[in-house]
N, C-alpha and C. Protein backbone atom coordinates (compact mmCIF):
# COMPACT_ATOMS: atom_id res chain seq x y z
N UNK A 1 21.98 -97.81 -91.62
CA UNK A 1 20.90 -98.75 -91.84
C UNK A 1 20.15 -98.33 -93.09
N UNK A 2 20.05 -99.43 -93.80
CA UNK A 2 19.51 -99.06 -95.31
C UNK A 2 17.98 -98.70 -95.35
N UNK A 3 17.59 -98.35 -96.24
CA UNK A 3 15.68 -98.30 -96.13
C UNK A 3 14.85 -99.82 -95.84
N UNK A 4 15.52 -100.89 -97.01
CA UNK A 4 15.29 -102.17 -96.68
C UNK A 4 15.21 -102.79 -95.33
N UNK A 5 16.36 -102.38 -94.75
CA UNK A 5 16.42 -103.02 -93.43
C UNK A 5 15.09 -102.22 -91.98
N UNK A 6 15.14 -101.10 -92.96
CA UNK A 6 14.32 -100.77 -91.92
C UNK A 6 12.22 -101.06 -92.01
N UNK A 7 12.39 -101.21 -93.24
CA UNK A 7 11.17 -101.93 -93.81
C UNK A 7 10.88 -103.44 -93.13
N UNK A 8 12.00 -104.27 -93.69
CA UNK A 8 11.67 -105.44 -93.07
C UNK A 8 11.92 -105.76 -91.30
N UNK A 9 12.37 -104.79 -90.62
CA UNK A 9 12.41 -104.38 -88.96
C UNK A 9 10.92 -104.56 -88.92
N UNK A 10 10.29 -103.26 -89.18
CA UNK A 10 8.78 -102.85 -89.05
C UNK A 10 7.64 -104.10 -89.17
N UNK A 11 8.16 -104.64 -90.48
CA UNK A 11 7.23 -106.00 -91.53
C UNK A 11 7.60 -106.73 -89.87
N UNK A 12 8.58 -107.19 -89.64
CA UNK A 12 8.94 -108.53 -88.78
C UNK A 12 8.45 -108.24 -87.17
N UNK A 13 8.35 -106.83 -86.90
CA UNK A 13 7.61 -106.31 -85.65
C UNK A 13 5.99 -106.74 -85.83
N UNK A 14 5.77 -106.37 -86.77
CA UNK A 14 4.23 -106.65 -86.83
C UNK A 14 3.99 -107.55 -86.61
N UNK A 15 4.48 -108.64 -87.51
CA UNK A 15 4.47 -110.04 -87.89
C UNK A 15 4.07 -111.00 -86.41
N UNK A 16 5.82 -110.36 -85.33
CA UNK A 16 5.64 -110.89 -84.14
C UNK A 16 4.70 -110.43 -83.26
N UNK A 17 3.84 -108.86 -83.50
CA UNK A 17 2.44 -108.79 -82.64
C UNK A 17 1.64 -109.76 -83.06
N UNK A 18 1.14 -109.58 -84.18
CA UNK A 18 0.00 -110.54 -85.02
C UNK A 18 -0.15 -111.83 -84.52
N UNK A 19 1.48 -112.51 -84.81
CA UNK A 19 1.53 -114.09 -83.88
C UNK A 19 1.16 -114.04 -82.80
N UNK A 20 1.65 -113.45 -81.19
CA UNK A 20 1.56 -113.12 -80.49
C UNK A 20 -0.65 -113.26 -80.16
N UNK A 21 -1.04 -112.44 -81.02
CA UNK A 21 -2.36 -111.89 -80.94
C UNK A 21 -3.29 -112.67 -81.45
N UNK A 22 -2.76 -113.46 -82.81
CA UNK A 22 -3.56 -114.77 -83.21
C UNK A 22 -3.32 -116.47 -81.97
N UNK A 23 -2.49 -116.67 -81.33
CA UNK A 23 -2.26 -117.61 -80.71
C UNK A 23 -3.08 -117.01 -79.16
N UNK A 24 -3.03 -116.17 -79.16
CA UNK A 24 -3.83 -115.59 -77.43
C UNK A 24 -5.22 -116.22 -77.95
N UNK A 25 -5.68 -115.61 -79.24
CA UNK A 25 -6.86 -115.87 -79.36
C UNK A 25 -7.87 -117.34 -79.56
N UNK A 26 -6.52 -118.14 -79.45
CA UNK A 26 -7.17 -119.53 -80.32
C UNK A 26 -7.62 -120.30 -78.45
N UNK A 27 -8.38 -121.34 -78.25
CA UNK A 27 -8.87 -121.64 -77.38
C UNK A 27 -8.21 -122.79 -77.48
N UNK A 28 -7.85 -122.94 -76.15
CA UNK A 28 -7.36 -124.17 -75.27
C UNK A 28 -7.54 -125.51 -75.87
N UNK A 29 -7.11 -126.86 -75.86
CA UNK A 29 -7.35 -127.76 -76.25
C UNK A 29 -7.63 -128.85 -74.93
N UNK A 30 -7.34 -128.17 -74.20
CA UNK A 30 -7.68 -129.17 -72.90
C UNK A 30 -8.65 -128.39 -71.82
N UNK A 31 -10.10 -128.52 -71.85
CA UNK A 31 -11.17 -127.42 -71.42
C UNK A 31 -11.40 -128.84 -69.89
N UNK A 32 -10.31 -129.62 -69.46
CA UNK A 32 -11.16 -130.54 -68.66
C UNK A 32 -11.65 -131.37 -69.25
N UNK A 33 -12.59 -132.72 -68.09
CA UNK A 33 -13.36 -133.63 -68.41
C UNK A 33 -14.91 -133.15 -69.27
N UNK A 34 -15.38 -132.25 -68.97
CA UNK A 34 -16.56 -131.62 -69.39
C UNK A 34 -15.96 -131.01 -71.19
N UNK A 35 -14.82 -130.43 -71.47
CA UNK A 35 -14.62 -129.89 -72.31
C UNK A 35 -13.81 -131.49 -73.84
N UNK A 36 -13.37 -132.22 -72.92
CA UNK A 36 -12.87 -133.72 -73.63
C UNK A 36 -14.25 -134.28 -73.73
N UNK A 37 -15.04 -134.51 -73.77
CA UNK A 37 -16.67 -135.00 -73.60
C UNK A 37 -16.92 -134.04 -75.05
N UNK A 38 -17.44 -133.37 -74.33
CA UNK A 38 -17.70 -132.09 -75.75
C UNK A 38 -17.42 -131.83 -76.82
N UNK A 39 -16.02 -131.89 -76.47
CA UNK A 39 -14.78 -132.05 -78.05
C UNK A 39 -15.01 -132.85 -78.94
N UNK A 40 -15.14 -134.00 -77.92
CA UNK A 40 -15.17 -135.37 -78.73
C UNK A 40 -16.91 -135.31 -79.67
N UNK A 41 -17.71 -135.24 -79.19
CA UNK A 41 -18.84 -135.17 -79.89
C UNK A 41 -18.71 -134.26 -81.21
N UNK A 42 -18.51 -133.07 -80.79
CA UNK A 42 -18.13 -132.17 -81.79
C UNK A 42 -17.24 -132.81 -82.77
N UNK A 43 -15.94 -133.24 -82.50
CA UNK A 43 -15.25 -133.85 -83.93
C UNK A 43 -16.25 -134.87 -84.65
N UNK A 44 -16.69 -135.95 -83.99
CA UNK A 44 -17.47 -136.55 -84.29
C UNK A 44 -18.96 -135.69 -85.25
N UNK A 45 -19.57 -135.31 -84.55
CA UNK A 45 -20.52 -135.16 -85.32
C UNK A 45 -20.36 -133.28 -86.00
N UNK A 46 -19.24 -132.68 -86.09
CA UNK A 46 -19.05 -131.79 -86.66
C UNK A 46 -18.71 -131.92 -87.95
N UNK A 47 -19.32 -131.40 -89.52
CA UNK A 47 -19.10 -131.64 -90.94
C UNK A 47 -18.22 -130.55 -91.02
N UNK A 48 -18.58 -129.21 -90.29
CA UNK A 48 -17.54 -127.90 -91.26
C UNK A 48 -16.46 -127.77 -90.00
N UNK A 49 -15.40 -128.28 -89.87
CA UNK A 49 -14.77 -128.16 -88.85
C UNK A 49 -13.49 -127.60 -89.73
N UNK A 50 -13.58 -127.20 -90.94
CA UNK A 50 -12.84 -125.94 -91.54
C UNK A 50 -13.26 -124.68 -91.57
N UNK A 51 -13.96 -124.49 -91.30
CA UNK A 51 -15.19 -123.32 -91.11
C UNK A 51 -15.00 -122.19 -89.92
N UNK A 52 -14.77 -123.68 -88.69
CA UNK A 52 -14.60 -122.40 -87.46
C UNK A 52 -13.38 -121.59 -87.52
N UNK A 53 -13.74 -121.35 -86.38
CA UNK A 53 -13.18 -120.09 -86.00
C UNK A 53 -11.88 -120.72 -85.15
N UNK A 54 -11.45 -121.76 -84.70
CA UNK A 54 -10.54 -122.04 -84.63
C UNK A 54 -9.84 -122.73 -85.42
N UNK A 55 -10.01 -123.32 -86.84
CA UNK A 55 -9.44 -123.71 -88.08
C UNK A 55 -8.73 -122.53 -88.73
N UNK A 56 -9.81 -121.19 -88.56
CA UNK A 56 -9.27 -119.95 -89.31
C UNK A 56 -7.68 -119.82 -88.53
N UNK A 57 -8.39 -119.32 -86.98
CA UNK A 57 -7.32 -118.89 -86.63
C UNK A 57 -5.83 -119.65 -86.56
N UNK A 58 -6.12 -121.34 -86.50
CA UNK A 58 -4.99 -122.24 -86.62
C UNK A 58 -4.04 -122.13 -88.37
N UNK A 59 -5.28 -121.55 -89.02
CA UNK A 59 -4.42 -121.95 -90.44
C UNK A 59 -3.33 -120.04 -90.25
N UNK A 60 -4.13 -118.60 -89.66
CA UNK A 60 -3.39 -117.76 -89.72
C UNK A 60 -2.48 -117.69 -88.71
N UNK A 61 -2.45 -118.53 -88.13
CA UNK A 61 -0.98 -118.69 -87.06
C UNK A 61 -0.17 -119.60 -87.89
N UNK A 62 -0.54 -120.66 -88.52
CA UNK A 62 0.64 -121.19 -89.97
C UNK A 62 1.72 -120.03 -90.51
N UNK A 63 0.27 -119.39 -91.06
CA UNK A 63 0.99 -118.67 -92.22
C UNK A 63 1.77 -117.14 -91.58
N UNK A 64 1.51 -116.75 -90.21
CA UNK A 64 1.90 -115.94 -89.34
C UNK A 64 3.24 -116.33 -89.24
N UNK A 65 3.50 -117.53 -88.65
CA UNK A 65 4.59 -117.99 -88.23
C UNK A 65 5.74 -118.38 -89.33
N UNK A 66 5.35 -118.59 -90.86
CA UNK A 66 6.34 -118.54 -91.81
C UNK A 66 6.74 -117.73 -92.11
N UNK A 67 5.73 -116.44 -92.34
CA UNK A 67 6.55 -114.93 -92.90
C UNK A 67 7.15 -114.57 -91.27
N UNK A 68 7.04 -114.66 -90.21
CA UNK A 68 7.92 -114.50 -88.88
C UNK A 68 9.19 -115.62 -89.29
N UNK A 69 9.54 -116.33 -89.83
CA UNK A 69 10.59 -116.91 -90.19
C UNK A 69 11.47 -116.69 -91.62
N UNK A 70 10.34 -115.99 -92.41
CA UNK A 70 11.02 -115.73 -93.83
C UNK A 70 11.92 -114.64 -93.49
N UNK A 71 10.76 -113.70 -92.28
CA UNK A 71 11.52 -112.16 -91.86
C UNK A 71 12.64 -112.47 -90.60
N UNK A 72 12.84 -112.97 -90.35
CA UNK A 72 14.08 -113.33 -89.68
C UNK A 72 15.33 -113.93 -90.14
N UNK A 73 15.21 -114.90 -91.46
CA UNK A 73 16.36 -114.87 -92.33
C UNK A 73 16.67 -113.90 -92.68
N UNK A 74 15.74 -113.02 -93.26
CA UNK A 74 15.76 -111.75 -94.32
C UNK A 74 16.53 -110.99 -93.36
N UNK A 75 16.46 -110.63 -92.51
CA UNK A 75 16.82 -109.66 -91.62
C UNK A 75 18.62 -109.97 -91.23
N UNK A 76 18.74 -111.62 -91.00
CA UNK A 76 20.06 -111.93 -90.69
C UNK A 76 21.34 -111.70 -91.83
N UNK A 77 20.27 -112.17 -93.05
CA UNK A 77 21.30 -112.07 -94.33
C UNK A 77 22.01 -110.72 -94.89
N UNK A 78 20.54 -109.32 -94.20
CA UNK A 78 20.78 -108.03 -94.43
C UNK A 78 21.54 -107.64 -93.17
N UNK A 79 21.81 -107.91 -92.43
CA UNK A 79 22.79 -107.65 -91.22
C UNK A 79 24.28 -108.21 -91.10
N UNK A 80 24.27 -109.16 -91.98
CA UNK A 80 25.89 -109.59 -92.41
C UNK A 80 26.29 -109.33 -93.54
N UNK A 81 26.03 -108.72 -94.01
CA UNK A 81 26.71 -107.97 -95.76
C UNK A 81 27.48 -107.34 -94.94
């Protein structure tokens, strides 16, 4: 096993805690009748709804989940040479 391969092992372990740890953290989208009530006001009368804290965490589960896919090609292409 080359140094590379064992670099991008490690990179792609992380990668899949991180995902793992950013998606635990993001909150439910269905909180109930009390939480659909709520929601709804909030989209409505919410201006920075890029701001929270569930926009953050939705945009770093994006970008979580591409390098978890860049590192899983990477990994297949270095395992069939």
């Amino acid at each position: 096993m080359s140094a590379v391969n064992i670099i991008v092992n490690i990179f792609h372990i992380l990668l899949a805690i991180i995902l793992i740890v950013v998606v635990l953290l993001q909150s439910g989208k269905q909180a109930g009748l009390s939480g659909s009530i709520a929601g709804g006001a909030e989209t409505f009368f919410g201006k920075n709804k890029g701001r929270t804290i569930d926009a953050l965490l939705s945009k770093y589960t994006a970008v979580a989940a591409i390098l978890f896919l860049v590192t899983s090609i990477a990994l297949e292409l270095l395992l069939n040479k």
